[in-house]
C-alpha atoms as a PDB file:
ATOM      1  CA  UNK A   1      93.219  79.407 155.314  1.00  0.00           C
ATOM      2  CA  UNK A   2      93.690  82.791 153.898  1.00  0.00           C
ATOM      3  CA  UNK A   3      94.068  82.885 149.565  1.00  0.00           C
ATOM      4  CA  UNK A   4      94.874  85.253 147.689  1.00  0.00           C
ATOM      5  CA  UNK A   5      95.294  85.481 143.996  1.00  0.00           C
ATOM      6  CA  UNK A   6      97.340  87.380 141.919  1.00  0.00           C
ATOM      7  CA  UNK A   7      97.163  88.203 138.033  1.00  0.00           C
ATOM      8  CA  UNK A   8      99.682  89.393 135.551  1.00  0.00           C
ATOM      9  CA  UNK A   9      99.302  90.211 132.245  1.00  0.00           C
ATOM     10  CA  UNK A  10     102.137  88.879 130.505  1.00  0.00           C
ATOM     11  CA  UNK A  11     104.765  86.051 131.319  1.00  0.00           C
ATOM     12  CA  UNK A  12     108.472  86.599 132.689  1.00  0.00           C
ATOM     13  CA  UNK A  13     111.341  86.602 130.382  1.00  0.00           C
ATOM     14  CA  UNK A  14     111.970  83.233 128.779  1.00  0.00           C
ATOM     15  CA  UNK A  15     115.363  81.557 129.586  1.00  0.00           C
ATOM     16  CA  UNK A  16     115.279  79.996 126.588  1.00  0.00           C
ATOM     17  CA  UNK A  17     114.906  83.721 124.497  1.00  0.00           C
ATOM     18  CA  UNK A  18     116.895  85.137 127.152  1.00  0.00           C
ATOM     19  CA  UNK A  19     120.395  87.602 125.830  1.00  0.00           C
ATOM     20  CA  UNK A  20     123.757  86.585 126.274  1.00  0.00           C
ATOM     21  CA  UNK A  21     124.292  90.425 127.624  1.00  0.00           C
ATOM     22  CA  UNK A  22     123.476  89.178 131.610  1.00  0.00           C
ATOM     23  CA  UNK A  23     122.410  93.422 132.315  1.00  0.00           C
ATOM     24  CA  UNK A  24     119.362  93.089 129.381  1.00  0.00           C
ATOM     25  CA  UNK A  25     118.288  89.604 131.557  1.00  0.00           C
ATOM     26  CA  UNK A  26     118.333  91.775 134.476  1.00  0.00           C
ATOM     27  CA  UNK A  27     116.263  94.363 133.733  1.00  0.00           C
ATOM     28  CA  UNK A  28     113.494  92.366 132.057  1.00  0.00           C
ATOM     29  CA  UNK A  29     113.331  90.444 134.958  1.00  0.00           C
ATOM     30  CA  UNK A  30     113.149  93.509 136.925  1.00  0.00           C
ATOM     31  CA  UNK A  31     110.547  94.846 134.957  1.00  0.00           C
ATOM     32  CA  UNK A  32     108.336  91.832 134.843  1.00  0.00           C
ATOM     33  CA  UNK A  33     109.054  91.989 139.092  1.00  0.00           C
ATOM     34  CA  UNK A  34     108.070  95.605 139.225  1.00  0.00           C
ATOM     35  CA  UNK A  35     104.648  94.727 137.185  1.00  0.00           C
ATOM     36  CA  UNK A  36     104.038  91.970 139.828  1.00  0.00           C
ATOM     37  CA  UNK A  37     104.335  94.604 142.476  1.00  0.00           C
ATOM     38  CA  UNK A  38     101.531  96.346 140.736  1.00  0.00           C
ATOM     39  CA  UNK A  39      99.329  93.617 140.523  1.00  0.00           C
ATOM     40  CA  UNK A  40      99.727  92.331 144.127  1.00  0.00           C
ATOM     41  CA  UNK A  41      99.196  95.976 145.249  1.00  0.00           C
ATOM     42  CA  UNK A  42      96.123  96.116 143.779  1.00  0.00           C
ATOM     43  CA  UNK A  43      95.241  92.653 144.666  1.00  0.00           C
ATOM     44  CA  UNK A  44      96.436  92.826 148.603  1.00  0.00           C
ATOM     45  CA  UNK A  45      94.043  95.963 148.520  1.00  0.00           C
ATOM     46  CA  UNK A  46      90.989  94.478 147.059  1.00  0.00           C
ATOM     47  CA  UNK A  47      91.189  91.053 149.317  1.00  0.00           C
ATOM     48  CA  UNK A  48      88.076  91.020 151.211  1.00  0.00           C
ATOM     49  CA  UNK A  49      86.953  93.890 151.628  1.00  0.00           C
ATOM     50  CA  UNK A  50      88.602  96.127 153.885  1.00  0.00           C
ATOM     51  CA  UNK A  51      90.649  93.418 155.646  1.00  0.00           C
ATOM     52  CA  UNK A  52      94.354  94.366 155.807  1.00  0.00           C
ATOM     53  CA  UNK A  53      96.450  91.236 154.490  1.00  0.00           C
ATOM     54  CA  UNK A  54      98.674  89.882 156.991  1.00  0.00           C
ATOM     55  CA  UNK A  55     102.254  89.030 156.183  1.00  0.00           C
ATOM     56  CA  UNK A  56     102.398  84.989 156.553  1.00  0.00           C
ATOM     57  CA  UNK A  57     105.108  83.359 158.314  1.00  0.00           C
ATOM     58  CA  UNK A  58     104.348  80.054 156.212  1.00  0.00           C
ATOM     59  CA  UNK A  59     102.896  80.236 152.437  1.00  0.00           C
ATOM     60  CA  UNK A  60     102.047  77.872 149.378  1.00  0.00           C
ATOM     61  CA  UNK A  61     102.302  79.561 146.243  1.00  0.00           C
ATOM     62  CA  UNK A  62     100.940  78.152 143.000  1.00  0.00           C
ATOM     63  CA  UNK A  63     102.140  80.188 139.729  1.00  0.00           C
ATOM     64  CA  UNK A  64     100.141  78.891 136.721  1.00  0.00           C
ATOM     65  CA  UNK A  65     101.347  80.315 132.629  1.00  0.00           C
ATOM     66  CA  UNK A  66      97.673  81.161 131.113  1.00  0.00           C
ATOM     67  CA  UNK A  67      98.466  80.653 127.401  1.00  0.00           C
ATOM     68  CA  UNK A  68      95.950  82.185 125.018  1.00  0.00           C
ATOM     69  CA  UNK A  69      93.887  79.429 123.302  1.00  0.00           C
ATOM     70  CA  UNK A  70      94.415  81.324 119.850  1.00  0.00           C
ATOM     71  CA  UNK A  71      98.173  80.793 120.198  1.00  0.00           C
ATOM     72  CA  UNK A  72      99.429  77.759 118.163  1.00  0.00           C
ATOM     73  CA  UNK A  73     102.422  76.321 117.792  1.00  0.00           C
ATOM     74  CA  UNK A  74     104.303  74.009 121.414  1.00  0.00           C
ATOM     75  CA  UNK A  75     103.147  75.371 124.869  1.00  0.00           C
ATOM     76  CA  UNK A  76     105.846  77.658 126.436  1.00  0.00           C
ATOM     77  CA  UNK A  77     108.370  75.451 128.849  1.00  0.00           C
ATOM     78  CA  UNK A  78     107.075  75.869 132.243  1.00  0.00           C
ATOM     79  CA  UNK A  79     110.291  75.325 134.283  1.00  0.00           C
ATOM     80  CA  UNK A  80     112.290  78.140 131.835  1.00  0.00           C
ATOM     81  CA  UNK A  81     109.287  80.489 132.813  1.00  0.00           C
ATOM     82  CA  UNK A  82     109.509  79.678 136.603  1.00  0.00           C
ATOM     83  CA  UNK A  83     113.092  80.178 136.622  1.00  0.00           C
ATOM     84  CA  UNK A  84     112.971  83.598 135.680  1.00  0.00           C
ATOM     85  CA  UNK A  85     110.262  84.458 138.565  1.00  0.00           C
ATOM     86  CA  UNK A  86     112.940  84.825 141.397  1.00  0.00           C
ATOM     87  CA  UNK A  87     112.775  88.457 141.152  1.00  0.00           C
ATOM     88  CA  UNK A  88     109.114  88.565 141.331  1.00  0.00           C
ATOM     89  CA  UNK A  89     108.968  86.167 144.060  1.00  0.00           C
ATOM     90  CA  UNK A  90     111.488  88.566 145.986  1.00  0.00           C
ATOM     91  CA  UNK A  91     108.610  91.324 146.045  1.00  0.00           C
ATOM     92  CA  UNK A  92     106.090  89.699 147.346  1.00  0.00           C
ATOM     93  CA  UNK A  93     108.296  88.887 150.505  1.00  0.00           C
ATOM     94  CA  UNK A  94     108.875  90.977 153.735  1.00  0.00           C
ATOM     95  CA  UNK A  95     112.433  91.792 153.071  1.00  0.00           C
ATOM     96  CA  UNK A  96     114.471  94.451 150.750  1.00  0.00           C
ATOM     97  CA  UNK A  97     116.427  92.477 147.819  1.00  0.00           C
ATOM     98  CA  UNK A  98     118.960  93.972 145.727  1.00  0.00           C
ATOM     99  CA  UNK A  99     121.926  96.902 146.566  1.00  0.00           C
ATOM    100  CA  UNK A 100     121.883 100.357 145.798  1.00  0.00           C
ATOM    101  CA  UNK A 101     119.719 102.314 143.348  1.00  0.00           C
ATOM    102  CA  UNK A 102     118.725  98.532 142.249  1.00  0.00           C
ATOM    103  CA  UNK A 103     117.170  97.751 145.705  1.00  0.00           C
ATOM    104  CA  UNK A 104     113.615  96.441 145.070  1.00  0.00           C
ATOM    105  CA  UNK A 105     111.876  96.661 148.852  1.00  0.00           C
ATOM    106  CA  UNK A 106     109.208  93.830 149.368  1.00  0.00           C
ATOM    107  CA  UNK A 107     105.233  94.083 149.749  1.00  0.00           C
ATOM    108  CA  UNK A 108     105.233  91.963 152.785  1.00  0.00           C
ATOM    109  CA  UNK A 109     102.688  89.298 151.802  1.00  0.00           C
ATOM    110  CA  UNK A 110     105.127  86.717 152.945  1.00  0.00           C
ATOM    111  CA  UNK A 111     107.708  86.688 155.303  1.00  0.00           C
ATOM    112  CA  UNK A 112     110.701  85.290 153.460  1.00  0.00           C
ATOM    113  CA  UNK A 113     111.480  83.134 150.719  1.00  0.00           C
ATOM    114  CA  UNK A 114     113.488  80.700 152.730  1.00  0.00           C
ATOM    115  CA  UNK A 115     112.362  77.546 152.413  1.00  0.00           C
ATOM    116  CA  UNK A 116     111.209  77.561 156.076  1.00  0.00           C
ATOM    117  CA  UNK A 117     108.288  80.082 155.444  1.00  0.00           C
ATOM    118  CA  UNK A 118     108.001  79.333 151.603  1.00  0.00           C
ATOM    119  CA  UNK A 119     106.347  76.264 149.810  1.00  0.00           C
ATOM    120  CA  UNK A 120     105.854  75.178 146.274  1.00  0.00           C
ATOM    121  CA  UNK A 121     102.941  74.262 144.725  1.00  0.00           C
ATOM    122  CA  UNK A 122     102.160  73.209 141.540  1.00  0.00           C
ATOM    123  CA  UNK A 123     103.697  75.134 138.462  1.00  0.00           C
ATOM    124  CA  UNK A 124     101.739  75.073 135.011  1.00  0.00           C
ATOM    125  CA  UNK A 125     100.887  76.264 131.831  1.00  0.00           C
ATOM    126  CA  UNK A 126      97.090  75.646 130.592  1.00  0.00           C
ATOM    127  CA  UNK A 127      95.566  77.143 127.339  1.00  0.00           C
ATOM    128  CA  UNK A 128      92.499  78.890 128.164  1.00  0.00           C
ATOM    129  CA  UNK A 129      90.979  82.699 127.374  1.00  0.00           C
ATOM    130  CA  UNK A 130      92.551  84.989 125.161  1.00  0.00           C
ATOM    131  CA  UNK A 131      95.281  86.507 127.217  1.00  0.00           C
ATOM    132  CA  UNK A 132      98.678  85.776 128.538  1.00  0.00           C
ATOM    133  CA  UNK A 133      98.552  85.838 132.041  1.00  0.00           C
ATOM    134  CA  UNK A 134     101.090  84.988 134.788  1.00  0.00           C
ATOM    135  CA  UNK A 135      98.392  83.716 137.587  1.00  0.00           C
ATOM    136  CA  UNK A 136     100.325  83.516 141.545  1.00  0.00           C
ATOM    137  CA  UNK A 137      98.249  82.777 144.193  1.00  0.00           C
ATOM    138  CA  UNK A 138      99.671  82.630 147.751  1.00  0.00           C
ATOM    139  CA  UNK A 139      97.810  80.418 150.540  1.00  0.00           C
ATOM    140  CA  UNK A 140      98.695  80.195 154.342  1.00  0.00           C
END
């Protein structure tokens, strides 16, 4: 089973905090997607070696919320940070998402994210470190 892991340094944009002006939703959540793109570049590149990753027909992904242990106060809601990952999720797949100059064109770790290729693991948010980190890590 191939793994590979994928970190982020920062969380997506809260629903909870989230505007009432749907555009400024949309383009943190595009910016949050385009730093994921970043991350699973450089990720897909270092995975063993010189080993090109294949795009996976069928994948588990896991997406855990690292919250700093100096941060007090509740932990951050899990499913409200999960719901704003669709965007992210859409670059990690094989296909273009979007229209137009907004067109975001997939990374082709995974096929789709129909539920036929795509699986759900667990979701979380631990306290641990000293960063916020957005950890996704993709098994098939």
């Amino acid at each position: 089973m191939r793994e590979l892991t994928i970190r982020v340094p920062s969380f997506p944009p809260s629903l909870n905090k989230a505007s009432r002006n749907w555009w400024v939703n949309h383009e943190a959540a595009g910016e949050f997607a385009d730093m994921v793109r970043l991350c699973a570049i450089d990720a897909r590149n270092r995975w063993e070696g010189k080993r090109r990753w294949p795009t996976l027909d069928k994948a588990i992904i896991f997406v855990t919320f690292i919250v700093p242990e100096s941060r007090h106060g509740p932990m951050p809601d899990a499913h409200n940070l999960f719901g704003s990952m669709k965007k992210a999720i859409d670059v990690l797949t094989a296909r273009p998402s979007g229209t137009g100059e907004y067109a975001r064109v997939g990374i082709g770790l995974i096929a789709d994210d129909a539920p036929t290729c795509l699986t759900w693991g667990n979701v979380g948010v631990i306290r641990e470190g000293t960063e916020e980190v957005t950890e996704i890590v993709i098994r098939g």
